[in-house]
Protein backbone atom coordinates (compact mmCIF):
# COMPACT_ATOMS: atom_id res chain seq x y z
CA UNK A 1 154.05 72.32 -264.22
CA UNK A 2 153.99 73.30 -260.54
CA UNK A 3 155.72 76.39 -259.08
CA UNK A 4 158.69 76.86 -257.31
CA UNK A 5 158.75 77.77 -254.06
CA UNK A 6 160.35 81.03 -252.27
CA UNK A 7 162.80 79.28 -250.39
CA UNK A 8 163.93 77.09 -253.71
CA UNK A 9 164.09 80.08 -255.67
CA UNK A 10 165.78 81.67 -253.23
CA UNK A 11 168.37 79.22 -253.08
CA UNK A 12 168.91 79.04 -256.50
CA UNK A 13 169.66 82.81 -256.95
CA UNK A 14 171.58 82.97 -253.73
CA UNK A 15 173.63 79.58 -254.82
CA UNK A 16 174.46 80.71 -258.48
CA UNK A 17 175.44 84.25 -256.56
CA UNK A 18 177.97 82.84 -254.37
CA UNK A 19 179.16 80.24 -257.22
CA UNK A 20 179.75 83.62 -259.52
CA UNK A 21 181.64 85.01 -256.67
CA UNK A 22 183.87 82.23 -255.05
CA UNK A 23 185.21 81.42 -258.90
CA UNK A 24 185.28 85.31 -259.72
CA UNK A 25 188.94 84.71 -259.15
CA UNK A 26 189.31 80.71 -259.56
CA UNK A 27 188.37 80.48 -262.92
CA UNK A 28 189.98 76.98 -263.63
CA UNK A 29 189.78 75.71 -260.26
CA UNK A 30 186.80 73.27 -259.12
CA UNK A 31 184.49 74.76 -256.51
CA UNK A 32 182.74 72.62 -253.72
CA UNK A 33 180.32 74.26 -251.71
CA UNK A 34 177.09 73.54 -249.80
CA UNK A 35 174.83 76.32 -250.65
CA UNK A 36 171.59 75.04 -248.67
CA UNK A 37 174.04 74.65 -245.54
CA UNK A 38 175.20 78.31 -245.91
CA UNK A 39 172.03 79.33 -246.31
CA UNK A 40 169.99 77.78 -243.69
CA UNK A 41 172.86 78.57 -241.66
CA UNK A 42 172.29 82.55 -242.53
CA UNK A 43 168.76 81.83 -241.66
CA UNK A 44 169.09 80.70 -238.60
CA UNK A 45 171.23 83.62 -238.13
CA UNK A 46 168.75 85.73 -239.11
CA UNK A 47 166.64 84.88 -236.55
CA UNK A 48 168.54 86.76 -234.12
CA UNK A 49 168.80 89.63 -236.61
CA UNK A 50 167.29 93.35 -235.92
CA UNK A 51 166.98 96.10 -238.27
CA UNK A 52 168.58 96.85 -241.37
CA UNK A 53 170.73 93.50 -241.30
CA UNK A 54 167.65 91.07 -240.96
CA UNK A 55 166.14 93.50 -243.48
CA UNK A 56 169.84 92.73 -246.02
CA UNK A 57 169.42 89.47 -244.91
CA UNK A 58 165.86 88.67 -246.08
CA UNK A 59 166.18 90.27 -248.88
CA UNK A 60 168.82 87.34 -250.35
CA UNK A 61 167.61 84.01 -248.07
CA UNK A 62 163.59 84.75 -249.38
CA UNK A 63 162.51 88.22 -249.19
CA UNK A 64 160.12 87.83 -246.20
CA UNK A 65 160.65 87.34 -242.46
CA UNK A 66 157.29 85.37 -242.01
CA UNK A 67 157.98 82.09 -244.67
CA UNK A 68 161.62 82.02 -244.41
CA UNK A 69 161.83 80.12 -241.42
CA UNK A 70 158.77 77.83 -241.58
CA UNK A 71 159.85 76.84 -245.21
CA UNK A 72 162.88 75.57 -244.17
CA UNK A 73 161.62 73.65 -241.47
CA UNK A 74 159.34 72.34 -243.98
CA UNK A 75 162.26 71.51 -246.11
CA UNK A 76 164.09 70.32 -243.26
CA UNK A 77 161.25 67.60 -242.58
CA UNK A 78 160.85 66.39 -245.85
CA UNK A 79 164.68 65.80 -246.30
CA UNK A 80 164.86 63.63 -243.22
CA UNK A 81 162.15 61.47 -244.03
CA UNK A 82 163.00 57.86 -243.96
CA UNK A 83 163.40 56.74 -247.99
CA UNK A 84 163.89 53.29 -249.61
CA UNK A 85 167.10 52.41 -251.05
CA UNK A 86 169.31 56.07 -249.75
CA UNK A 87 169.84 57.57 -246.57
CA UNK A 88 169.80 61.49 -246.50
CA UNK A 89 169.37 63.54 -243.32
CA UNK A 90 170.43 67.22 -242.42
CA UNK A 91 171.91 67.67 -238.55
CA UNK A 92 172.58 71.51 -237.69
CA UNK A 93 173.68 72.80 -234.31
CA UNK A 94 175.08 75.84 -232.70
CA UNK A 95 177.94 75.79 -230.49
CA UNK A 96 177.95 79.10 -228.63
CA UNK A 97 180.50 80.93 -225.96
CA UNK A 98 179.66 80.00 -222.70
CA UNK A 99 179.95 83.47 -220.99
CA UNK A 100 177.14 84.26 -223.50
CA UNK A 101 173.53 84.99 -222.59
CA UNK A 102 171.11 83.73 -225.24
CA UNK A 103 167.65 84.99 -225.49
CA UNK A 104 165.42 81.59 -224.54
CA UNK A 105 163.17 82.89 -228.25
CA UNK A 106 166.12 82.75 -230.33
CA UNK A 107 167.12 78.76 -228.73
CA UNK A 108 163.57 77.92 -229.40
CA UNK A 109 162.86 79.10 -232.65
CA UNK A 110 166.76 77.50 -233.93
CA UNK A 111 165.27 74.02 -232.08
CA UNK A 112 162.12 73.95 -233.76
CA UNK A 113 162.61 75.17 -236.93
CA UNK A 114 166.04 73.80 -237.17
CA UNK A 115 165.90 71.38 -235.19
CA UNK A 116 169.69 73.23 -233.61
CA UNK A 117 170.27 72.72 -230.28
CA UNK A 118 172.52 75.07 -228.60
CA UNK A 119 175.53 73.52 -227.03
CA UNK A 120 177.61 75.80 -224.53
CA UNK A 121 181.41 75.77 -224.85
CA UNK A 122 184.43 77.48 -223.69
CA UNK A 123 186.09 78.84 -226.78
CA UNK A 124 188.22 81.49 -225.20
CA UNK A 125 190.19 78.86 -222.91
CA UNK A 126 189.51 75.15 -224.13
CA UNK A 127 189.24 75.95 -227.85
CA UNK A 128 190.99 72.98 -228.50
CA UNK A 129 188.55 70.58 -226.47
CA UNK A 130 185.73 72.89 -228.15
CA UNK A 131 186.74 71.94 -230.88
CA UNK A 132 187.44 67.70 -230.31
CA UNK A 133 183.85 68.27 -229.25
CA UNK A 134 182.51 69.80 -232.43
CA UNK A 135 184.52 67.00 -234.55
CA UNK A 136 182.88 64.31 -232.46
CA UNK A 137 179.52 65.43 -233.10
CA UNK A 138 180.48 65.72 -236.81
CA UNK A 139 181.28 62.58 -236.99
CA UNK A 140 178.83 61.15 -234.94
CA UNK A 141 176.12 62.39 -237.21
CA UNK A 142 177.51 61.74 -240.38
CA UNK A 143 178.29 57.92 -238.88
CA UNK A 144 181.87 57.90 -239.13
CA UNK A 145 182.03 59.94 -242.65
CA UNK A 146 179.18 58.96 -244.88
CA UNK A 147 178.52 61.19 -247.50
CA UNK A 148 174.75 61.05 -246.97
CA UNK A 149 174.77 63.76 -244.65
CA UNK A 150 174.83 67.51 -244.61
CA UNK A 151 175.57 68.96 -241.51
CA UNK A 152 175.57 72.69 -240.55
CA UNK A 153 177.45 73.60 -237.49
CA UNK A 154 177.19 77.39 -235.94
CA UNK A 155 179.49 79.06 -234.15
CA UNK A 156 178.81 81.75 -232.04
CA UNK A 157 181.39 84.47 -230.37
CA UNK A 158 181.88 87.96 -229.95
CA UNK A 159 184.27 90.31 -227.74
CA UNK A 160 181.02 91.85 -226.13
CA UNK A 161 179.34 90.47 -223.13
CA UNK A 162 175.95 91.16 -224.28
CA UNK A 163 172.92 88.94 -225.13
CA UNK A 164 172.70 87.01 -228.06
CA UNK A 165 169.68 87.14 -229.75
């Protein structure tokens, strides 16, 4: 029998986690979560990380900064490969403050392992067309609804005018 991967095992532990956790006090409710969409959205996260929080944050996406990323874009590629008979296909992107700097490494490494383009928006004035935007694109990608689609979508905001890494 072949091995598991890091990143599957990973995902396992860290799905069952959050599962234990979100019906910790829903015990007879029914849970519906995406656990690879959290996750590779932590991951891309993580790639603007420093210190002890990319250190927290390794530790429960794959316990390594070096594979993390390049397994999921692995992943990523193998899940949007063209198959016979069902249609499934990831779409992530980050929508980010527009007053924000972002670090040109971080947009790269989100675009080509993620394939996550960064789209600028003005969430502290036009939230509301920020947010008609972000629909659109929703349901642009997952054609109108389909349920063939998993989409992560990123948002990025803070009170300080800093860079985003």
């Amino acid at each position: 029998m072949a091995s598991i991967n890091p990143l599957s095992k990973a995902n396992i532990s860290f799905s069952l986690a959050m599962f234990r956790q979100l019906s910790e006090d829903h015990r007879t409710t029914n849970i519906f979560f995406s656990p690879f969409s959290i996750s590779s959205a932590l991951a891309m996260v993580m790639l603007g990380a420093r210190g002890d929080t990319a250190t927290q944050m390794a530790e429960h996406l794959c316990n390594t900064f070096t594979e993390v990323h390049s397994l999921f874009q692995q992943l990523l590629e193998e899940l949007n490969k063209p198959r016979a008979g069902f249609l499934l296909s990831v779409a992530n992107r980050l929508y980010g403050e527009q007053s924000f700097l972002f670090l040109q490494e971080f947009l790269k490494q989100t675009s080509s392992c993620y394939n996550a383009e960064l789209e600028s928006v003005d969430f502290r004035n036009k939230y509301e067309e920020a947010r008609i935007k972000i629909n659109s694109w929703v349901e642009k990608q997952t054609q109108g609804g389909s349920h063939s689609r998993t989409i992560s979508v990123f948002f990025i905001c803070n009170k300080r005018k800093s860079k985003i890494s």
